[in-house]
N, C-alpha and C. Protein backbone atom coordinates (compact mmCIF):
# COMPACT_ATOMS: atom_id res chain seq x y z
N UNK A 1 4.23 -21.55 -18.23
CA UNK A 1 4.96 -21.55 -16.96
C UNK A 1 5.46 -20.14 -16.66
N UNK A 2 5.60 -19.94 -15.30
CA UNK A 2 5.53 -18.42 -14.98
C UNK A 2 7.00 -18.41 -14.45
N UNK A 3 8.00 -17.57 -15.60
CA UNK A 3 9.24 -17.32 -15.59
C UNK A 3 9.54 -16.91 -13.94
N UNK A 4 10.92 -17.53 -13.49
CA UNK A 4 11.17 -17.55 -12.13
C UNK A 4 11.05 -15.76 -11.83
N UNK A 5 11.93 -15.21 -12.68
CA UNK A 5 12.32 -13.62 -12.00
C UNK A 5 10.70 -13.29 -11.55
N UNK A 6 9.66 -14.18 -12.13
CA UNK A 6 8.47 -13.66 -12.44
C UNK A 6 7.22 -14.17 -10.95
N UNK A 7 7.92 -15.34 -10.37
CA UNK A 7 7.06 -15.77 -9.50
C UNK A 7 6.99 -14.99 -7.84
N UNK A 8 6.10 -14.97 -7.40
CA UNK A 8 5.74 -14.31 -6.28
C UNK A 8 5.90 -14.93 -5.24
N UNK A 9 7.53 -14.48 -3.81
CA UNK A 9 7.61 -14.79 -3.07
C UNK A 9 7.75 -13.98 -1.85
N UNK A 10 8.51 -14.82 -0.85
CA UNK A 10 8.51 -13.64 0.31
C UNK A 10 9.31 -12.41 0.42
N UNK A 11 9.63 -11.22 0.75
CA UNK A 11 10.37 -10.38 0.59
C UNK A 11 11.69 -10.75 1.68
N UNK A 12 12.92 -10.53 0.86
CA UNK A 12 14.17 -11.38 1.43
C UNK A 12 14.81 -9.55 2.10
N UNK A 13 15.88 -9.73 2.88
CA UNK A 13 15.95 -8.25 3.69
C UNK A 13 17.17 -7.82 2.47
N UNK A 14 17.25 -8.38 2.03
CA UNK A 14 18.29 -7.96 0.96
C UNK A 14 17.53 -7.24 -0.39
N UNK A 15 16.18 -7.47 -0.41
CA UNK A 15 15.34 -7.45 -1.66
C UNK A 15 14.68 -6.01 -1.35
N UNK A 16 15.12 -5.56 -0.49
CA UNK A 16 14.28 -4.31 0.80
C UNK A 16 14.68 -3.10 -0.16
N UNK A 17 15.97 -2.57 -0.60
CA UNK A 17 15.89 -1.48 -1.17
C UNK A 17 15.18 -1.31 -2.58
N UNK A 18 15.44 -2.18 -3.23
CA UNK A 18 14.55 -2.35 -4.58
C UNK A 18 13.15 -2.84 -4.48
N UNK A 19 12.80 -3.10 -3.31
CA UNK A 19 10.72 -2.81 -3.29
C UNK A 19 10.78 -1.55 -2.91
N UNK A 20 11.70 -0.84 -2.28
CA UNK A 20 11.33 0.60 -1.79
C UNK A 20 11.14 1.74 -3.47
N UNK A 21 12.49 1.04 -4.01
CA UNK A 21 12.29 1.58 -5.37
C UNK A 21 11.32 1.88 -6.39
N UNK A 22 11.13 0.38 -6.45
CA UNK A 22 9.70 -0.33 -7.07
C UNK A 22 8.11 0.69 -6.63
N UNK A 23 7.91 0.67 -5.43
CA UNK A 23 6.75 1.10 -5.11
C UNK A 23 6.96 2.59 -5.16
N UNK A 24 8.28 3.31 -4.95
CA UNK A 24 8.29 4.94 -5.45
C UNK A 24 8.11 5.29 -6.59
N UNK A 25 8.54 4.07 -7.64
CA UNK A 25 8.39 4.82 -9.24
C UNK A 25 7.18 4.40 -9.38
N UNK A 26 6.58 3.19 -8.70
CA UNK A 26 5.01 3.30 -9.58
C UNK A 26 4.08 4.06 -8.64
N UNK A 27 4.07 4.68 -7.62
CA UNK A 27 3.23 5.40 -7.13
C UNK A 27 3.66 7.28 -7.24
N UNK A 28 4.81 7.39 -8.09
CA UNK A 28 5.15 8.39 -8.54
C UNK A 28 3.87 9.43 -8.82
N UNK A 29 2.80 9.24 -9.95
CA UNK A 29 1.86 10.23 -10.33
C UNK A 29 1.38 9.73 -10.02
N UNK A 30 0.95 9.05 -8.53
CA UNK A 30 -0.55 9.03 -7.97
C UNK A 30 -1.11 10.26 -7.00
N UNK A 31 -2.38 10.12 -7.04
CA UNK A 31 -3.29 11.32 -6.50
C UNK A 31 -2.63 11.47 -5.38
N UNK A 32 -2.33 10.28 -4.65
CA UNK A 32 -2.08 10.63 -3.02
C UNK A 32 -0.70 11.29 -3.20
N UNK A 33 -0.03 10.78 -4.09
CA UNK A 33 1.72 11.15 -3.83
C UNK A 33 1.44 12.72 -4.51
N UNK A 34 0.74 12.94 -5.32
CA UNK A 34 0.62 14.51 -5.76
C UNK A 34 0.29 15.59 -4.66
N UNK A 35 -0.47 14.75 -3.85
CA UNK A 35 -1.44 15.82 -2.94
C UNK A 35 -0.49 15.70 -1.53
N UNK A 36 0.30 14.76 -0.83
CA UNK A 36 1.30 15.06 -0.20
C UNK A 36 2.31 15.64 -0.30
N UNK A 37 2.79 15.18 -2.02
CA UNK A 37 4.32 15.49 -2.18
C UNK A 37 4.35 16.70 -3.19
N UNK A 38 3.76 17.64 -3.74
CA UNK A 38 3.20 18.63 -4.48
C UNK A 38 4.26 19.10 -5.71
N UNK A 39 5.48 19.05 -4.60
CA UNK A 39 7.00 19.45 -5.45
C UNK A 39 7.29 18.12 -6.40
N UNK A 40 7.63 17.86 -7.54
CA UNK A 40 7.48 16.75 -8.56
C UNK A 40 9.49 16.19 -7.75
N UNK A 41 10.26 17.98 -7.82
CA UNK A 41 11.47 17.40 -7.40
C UNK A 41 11.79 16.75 -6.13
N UNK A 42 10.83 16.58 -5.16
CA UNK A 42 11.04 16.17 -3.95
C UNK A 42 10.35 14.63 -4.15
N UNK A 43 9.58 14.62 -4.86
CA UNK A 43 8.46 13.66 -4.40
C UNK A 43 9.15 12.01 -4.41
N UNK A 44 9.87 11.72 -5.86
CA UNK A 44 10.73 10.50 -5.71
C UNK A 44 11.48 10.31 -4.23
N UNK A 45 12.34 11.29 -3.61
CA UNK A 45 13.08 10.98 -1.97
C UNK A 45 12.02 10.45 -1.43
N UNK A 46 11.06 11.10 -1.40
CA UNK A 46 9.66 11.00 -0.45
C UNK A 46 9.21 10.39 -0.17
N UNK A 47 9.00 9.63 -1.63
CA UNK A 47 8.16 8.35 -1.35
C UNK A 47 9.20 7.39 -1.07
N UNK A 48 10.31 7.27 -1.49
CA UNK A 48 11.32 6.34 -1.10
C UNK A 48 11.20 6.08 0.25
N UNK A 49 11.15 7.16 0.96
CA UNK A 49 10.89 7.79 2.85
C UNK A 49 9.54 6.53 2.99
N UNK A 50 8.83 7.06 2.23
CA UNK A 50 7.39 6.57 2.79
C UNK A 50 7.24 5.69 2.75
N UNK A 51 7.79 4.88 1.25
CA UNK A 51 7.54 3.04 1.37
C UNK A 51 8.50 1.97 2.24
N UNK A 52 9.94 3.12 2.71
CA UNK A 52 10.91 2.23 3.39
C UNK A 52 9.98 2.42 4.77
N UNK A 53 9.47 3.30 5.33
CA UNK A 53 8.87 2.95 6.69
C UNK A 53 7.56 1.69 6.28
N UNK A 54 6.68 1.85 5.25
CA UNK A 54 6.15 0.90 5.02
C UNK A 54 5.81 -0.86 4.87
N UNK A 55 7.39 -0.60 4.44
CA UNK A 55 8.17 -2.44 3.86
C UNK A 55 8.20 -2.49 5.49
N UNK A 56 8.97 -1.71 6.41
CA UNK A 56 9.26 -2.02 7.70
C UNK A 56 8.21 -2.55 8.75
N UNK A 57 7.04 -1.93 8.55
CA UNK A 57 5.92 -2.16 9.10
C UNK A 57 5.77 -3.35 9.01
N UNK A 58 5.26 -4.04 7.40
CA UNK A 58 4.83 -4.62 6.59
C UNK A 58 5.69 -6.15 6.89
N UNK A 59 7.01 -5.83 6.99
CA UNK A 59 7.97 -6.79 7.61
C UNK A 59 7.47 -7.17 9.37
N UNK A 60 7.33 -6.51 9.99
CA UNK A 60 7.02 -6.46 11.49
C UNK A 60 5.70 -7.09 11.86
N UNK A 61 5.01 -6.32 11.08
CA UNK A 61 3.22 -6.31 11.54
C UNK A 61 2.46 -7.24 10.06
N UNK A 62 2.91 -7.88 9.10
CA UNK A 62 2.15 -8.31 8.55
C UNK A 62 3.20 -9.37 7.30
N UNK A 63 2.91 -9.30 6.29
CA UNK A 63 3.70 -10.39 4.88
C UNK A 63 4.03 -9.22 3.68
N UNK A 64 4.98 -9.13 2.94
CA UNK A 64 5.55 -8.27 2.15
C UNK A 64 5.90 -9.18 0.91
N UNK A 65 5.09 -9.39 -0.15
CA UNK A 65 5.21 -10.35 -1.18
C UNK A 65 6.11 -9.63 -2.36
N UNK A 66 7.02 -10.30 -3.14
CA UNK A 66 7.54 -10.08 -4.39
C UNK A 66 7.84 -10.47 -5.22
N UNK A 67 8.18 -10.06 -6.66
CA UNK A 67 8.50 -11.37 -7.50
C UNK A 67 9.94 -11.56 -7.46
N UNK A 68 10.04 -12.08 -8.35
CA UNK A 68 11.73 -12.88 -7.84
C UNK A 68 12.37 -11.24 -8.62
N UNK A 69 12.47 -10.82 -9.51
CA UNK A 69 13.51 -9.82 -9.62
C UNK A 69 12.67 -8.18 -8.90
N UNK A 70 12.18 -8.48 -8.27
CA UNK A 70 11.49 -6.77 -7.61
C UNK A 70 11.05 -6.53 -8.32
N UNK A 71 10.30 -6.10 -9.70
CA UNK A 71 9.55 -5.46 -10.20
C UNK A 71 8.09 -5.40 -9.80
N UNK A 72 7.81 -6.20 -8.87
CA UNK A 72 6.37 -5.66 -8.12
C UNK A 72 6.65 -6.45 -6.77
N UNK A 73 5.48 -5.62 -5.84
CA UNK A 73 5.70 -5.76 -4.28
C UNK A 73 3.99 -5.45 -3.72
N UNK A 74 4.43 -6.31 -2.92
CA UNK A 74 3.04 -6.10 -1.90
C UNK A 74 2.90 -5.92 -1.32
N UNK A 75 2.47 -4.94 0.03
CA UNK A 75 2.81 -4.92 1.38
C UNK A 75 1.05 -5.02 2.35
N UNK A 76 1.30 -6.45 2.89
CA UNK A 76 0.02 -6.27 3.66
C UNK A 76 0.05 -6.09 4.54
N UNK A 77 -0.90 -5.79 5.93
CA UNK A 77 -1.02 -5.83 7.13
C UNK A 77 -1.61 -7.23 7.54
N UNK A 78 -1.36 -7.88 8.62
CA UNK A 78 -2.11 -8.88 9.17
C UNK A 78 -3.22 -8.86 10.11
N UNK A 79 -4.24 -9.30 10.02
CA UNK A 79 -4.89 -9.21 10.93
C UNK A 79 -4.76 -8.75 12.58
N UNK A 80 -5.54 -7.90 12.97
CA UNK A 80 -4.83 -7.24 14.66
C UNK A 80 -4.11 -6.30 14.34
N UNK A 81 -3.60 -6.15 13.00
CA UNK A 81 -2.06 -5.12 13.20
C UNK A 81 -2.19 -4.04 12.38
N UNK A 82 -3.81 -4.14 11.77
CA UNK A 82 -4.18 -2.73 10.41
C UNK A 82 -4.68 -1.65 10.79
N UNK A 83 -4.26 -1.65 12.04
CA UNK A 83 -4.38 -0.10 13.06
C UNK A 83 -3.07 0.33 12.99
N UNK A 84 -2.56 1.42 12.48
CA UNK A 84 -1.38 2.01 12.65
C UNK A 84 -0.82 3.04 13.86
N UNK A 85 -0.90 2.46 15.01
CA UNK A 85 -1.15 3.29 16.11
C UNK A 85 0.77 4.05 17.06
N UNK A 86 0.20 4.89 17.80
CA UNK A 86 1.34 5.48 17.47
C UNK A 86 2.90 4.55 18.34
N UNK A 87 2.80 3.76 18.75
CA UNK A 87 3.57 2.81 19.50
C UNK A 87 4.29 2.06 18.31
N UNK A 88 3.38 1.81 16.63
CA UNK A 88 3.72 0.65 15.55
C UNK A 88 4.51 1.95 14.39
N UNK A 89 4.07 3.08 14.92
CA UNK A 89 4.76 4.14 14.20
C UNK A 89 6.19 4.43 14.63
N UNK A 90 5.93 4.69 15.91
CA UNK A 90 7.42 4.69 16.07
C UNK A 90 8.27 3.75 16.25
N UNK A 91 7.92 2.50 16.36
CA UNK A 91 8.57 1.30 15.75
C UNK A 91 9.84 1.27 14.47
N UNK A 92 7.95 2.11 13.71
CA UNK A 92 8.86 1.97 12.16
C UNK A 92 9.58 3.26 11.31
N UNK A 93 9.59 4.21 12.36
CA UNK A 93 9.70 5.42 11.94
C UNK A 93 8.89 6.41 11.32
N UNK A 94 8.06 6.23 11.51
CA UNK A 94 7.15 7.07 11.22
C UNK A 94 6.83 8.02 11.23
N UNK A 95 7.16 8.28 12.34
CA UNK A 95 6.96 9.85 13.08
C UNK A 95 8.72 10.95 12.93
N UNK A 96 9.28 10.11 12.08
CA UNK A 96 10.11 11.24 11.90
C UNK A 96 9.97 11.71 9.92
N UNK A 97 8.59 11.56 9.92
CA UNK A 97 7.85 12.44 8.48
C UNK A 97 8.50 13.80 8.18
N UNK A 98 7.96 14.44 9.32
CA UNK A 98 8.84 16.74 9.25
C UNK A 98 9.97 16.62 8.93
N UNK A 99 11.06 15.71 9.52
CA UNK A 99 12.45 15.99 9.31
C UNK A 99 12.71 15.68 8.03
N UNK A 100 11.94 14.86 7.81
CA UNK A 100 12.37 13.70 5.79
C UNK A 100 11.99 14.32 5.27
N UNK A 101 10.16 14.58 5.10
CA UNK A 101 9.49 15.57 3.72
C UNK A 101 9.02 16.70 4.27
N UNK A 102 9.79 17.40 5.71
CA UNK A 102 9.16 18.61 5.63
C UNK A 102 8.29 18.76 6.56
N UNK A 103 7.59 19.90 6.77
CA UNK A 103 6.59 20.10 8.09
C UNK A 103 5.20 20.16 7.12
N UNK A 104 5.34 20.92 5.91
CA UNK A 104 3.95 20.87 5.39
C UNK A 104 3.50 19.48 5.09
N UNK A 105 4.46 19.00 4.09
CA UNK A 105 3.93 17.67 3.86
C UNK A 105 3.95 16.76 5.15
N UNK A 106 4.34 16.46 6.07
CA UNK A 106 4.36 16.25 7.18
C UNK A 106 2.70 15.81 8.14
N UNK A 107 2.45 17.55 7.86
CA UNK A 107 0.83 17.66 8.03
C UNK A 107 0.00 17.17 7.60
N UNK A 108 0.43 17.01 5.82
CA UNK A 108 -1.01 16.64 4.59
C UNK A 108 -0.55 14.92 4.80
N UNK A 109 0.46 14.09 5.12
CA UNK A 109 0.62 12.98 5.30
C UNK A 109 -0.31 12.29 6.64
N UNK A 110 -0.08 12.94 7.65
CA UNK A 110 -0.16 12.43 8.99
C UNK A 110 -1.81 12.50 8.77
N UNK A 111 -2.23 13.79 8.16
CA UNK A 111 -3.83 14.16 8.28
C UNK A 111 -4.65 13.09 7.52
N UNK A 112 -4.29 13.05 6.21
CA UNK A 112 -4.94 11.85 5.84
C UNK A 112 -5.06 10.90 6.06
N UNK A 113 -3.61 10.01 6.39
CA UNK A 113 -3.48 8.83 6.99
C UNK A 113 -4.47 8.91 8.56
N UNK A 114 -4.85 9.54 8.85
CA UNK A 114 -5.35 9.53 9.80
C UNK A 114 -6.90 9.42 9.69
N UNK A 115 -7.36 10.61 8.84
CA UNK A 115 -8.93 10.32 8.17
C UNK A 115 -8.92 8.75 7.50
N UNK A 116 -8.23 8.30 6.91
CA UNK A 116 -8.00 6.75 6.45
C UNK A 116 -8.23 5.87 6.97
N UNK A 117 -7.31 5.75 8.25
CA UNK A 117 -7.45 4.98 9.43
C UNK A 117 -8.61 4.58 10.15
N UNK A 118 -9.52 6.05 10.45
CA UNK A 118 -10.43 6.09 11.27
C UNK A 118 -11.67 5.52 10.54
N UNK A 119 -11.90 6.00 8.90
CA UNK A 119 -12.45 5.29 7.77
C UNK A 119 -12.49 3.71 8.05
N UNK A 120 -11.42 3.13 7.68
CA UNK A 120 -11.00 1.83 7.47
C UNK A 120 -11.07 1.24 9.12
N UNK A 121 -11.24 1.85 10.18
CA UNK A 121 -11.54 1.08 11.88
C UNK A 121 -13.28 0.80 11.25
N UNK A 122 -13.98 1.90 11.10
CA UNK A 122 -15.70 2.06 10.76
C UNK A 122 -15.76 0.77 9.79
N UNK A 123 -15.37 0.98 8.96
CA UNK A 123 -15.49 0.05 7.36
C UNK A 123 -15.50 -1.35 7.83
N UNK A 124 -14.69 -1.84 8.48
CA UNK A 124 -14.25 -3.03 8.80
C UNK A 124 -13.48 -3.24 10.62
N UNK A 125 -14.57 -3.35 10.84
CA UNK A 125 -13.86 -3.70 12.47
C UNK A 125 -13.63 -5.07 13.12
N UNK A 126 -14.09 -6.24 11.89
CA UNK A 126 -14.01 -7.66 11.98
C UNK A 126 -12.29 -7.92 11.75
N UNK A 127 -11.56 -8.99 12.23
CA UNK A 127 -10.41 -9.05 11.74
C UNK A 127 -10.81 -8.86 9.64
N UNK A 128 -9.41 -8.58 9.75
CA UNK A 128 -8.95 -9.04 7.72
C UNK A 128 -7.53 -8.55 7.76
N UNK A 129 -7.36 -8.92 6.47
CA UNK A 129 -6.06 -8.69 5.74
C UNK A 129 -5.98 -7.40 5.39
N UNK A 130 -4.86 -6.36 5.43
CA UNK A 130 -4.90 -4.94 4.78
C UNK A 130 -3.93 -4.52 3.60
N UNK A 131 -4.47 -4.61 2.39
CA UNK A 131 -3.42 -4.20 1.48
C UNK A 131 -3.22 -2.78 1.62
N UNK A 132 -2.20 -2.31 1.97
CA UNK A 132 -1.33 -0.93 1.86
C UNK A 132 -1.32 -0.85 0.91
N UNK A 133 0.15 -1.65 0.22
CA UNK A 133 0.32 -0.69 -1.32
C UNK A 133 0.46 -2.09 -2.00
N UNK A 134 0.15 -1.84 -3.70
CA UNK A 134 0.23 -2.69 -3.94
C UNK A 134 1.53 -1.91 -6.02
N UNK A 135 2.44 -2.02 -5.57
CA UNK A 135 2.99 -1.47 -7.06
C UNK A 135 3.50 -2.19 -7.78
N UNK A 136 3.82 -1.95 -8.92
CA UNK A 136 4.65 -2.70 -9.99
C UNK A 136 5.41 -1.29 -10.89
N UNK A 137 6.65 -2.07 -10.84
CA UNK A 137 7.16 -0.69 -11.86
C UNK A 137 6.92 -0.36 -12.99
N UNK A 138 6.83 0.90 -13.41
CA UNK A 138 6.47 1.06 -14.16
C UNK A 138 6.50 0.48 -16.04
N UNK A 139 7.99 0.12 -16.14
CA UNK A 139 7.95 -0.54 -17.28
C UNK A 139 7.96 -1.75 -17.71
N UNK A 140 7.14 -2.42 -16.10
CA UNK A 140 6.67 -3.66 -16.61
C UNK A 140 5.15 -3.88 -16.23
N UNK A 141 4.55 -2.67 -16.02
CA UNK A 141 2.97 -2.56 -15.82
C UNK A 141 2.51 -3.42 -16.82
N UNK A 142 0.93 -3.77 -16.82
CA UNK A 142 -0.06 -4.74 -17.81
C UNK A 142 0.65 -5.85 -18.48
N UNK A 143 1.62 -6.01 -17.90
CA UNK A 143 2.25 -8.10 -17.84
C UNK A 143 1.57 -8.58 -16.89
N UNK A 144 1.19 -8.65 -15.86
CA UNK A 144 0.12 -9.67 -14.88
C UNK A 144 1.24 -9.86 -13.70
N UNK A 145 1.84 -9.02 -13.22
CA UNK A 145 2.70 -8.98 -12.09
C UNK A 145 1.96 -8.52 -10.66
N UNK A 146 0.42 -7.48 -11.75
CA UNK A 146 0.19 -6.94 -10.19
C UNK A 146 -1.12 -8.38 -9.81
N UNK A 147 -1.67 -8.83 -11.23
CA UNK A 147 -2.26 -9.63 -10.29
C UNK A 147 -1.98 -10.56 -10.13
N UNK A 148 -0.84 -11.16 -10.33
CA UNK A 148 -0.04 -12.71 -9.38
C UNK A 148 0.33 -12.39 -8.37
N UNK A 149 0.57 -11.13 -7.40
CA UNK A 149 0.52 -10.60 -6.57
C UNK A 149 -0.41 -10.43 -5.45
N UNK A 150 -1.71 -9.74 -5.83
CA UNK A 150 -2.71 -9.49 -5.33
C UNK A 150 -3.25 -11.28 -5.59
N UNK A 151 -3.32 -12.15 -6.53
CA UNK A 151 -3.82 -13.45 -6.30
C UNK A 151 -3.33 -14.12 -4.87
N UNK A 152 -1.96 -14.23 -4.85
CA UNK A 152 -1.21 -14.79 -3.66
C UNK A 152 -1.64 -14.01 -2.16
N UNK A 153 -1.94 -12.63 -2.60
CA UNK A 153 -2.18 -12.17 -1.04
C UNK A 153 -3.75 -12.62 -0.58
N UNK A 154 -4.65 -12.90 -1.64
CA UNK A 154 -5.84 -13.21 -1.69
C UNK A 154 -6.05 -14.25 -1.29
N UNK A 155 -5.12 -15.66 -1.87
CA UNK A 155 -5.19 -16.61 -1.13
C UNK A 155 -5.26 -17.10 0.05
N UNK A 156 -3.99 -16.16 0.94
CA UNK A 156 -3.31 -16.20 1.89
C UNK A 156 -4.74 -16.00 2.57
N UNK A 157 -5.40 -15.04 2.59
CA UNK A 157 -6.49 -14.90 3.06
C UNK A 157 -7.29 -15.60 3.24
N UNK A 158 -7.90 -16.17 2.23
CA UNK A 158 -9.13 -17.28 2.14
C UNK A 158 -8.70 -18.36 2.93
N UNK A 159 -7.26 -18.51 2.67
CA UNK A 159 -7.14 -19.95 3.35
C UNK A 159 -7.51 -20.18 5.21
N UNK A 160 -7.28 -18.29 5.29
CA UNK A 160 -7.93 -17.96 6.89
C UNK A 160 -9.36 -17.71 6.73
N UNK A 161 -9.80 -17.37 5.65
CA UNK A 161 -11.13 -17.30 5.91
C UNK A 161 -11.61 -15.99 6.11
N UNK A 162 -10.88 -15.41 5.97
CA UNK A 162 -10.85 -13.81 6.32
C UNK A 162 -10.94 -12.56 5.16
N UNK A 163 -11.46 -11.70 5.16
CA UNK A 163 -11.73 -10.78 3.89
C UNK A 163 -10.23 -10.37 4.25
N UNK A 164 -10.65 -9.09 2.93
CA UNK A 164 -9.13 -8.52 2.73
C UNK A 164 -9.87 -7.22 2.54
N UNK A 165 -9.71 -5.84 2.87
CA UNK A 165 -9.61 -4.07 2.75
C UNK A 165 -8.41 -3.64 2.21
N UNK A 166 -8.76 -2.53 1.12
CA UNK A 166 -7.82 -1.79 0.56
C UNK A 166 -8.46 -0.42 0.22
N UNK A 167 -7.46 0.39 0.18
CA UNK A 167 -7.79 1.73 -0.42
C UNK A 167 -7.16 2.32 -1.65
N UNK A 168 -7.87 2.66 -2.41
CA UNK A 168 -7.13 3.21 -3.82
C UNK A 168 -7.38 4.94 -3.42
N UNK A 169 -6.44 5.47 -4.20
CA UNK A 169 -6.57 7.16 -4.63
C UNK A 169 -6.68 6.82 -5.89
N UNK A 170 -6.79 6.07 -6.72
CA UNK A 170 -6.18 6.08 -8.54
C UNK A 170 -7.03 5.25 -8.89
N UNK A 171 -8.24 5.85 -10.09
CA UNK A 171 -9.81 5.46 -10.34
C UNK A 171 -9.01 4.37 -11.54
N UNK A 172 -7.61 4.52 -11.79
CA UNK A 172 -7.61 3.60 -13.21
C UNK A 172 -7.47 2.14 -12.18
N UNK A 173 -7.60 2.09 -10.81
CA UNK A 173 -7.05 0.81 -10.20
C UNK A 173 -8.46 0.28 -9.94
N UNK A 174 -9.55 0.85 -10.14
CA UNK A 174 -10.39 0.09 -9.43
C UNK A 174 -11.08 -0.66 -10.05
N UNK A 175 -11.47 -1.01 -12.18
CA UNK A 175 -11.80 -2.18 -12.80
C UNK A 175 -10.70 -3.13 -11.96
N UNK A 176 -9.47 -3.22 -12.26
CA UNK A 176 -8.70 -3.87 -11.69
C UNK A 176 -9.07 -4.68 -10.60
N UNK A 177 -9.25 -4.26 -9.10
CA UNK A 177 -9.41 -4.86 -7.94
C UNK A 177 -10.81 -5.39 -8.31
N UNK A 178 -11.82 -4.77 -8.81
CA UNK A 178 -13.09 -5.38 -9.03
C UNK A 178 -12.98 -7.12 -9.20
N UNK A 179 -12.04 -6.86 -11.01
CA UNK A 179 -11.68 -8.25 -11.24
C UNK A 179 -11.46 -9.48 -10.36
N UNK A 180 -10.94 -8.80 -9.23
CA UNK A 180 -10.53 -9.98 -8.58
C UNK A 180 -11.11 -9.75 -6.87
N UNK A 181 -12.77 -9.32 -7.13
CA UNK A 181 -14.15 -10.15 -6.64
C UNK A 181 -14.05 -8.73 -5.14
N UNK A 182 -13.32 -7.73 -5.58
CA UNK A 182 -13.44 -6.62 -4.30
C UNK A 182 -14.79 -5.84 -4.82
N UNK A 183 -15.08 -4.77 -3.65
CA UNK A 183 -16.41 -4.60 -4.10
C UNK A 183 -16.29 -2.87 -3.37
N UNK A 184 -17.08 -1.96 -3.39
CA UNK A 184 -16.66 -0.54 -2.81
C UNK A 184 -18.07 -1.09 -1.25
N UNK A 185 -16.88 -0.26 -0.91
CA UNK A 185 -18.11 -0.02 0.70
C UNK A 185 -17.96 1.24 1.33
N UNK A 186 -16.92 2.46 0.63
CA UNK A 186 -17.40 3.44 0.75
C UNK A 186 -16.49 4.28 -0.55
N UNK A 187 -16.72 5.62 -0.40
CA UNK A 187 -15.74 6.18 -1.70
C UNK A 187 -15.62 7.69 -1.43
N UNK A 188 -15.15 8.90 -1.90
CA UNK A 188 -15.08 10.19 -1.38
C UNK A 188 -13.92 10.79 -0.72
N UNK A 189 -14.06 12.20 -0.83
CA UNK A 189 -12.43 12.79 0.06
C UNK A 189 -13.16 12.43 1.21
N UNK A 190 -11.67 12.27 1.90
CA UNK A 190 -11.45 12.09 3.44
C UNK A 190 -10.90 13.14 3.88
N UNK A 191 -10.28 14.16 3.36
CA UNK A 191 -9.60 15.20 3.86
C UNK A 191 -9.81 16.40 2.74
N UNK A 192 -10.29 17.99 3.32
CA UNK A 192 -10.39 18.75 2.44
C UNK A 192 -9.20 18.90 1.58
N UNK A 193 -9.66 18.80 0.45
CA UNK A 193 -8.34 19.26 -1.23
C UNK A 193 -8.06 18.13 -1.03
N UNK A 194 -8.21 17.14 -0.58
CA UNK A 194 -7.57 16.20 -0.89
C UNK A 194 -7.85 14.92 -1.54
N UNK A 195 -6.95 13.87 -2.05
CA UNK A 195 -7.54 13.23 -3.33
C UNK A 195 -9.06 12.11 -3.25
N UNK A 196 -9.86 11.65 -3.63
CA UNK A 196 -10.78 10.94 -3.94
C UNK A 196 -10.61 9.49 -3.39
N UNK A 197 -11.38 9.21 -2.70
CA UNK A 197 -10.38 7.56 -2.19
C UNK A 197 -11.37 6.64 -2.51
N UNK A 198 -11.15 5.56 -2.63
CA UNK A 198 -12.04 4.45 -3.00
C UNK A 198 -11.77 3.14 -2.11
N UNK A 199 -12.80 3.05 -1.12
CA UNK A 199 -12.41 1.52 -0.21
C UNK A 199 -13.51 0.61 -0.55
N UNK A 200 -12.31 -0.36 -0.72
CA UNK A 200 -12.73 -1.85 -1.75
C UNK A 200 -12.66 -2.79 -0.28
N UNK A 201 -13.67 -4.17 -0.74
CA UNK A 201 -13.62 -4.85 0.48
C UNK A 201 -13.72 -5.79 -0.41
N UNK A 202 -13.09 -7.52 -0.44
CA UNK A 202 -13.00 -8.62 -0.67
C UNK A 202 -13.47 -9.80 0.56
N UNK A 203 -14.67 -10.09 0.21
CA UNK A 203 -15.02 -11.25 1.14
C UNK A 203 -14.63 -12.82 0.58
N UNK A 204 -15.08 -13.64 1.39
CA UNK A 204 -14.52 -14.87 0.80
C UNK A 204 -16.11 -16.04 1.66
């Protein structure tokens, strides 16, 4: 039986600062957070910045899954809404990136997310589900938090009938998503110097 702190539900608005937490410490040394956030001392605020506009989105435009004590979080997009366009940005704050992390990072954020976007319109222009981010903190990684997680968002899906798209920067994630029946449909930088991306597609 899967201990309560342990089961995967909806994200409560009270549960909001500790997924922001959650998804900054485990995306801490990832490729993407290296190659935006470059300074190691800035990068924790940063991403804090980046996943609270995220959860917000994620709250607005799609389902934000967690387990009962926060140690992992999910943030999807819903179908219709995995265009991040600039009307859903400034919604969620988005566009005030320069003032939070700066004008450089500012640039290397907006630029990629943007090569991403335009990627992921090509890749998949049928409705689906969009996993953004998918973290678990760090010192409870390889307990099975991220995939009772990713199971539930998977479901959610099938039960529409609908694939699911994701993008990794971090090659140790992609046995992982394999496992659970995603497949690559494209892979490569999207932006010069910048990190290696891998887009996974899950049909049903």
């Amino acid at each position: 039986m899967t201990p309560s702190h342990d089961r995967v539900i909806r994200l409560a608005e009270s549960q909001r600062r500790k997924a922001e937490e959650t998804l900054a410490r485990s995306f801490f040394n990832d490729p993407m957070a290296r190659y935006i956030l470059p300074t190691v001392s800035q990068r924790l605020g940063g991403l804090r910045w980046f996943f609270r506009t995220g959860l917000r989105y994620g709250l607005r435009y799609g389902a934000v899954d967690t387990t009962g004590n926060g140690a992992g979080v999910a943030v999807w997009f819903r179908p219709n809404y995995t265009a991040m366009n600039w009307i859903r940005m400034l919604r969620t704050g988005m566009l005030a990136a320069p003032m939070v992390v700066g004008l450089r990072a500012a640039r290397r954020l907006l630029t990629f997310f943007h090569s991403i976007d335009s990627l992921h319109g090509r890749l998949v222009p049928e409705p689906h589900w969009y996993l953004l981010s998918l973290g678990v903190a760090p010192e409870r990684q390889g307990q099975g938090l991220g995939g009772a997680l990713l199971r539930h968002g998977l479901e959610r899906a099938q039960a529409e009938g609908l694939p699911c798209y994701l993008e990794t920067t971090n090659e140790r994630n992609v046995p992982f998503y394999e496992r659970h029946g995603f497949r690559f449909v494209a892979q490569g930088e999207v932006t010069d110097g910048g990190p290696h991306v891998w887009a996974m597609l899950r049909e049903f």
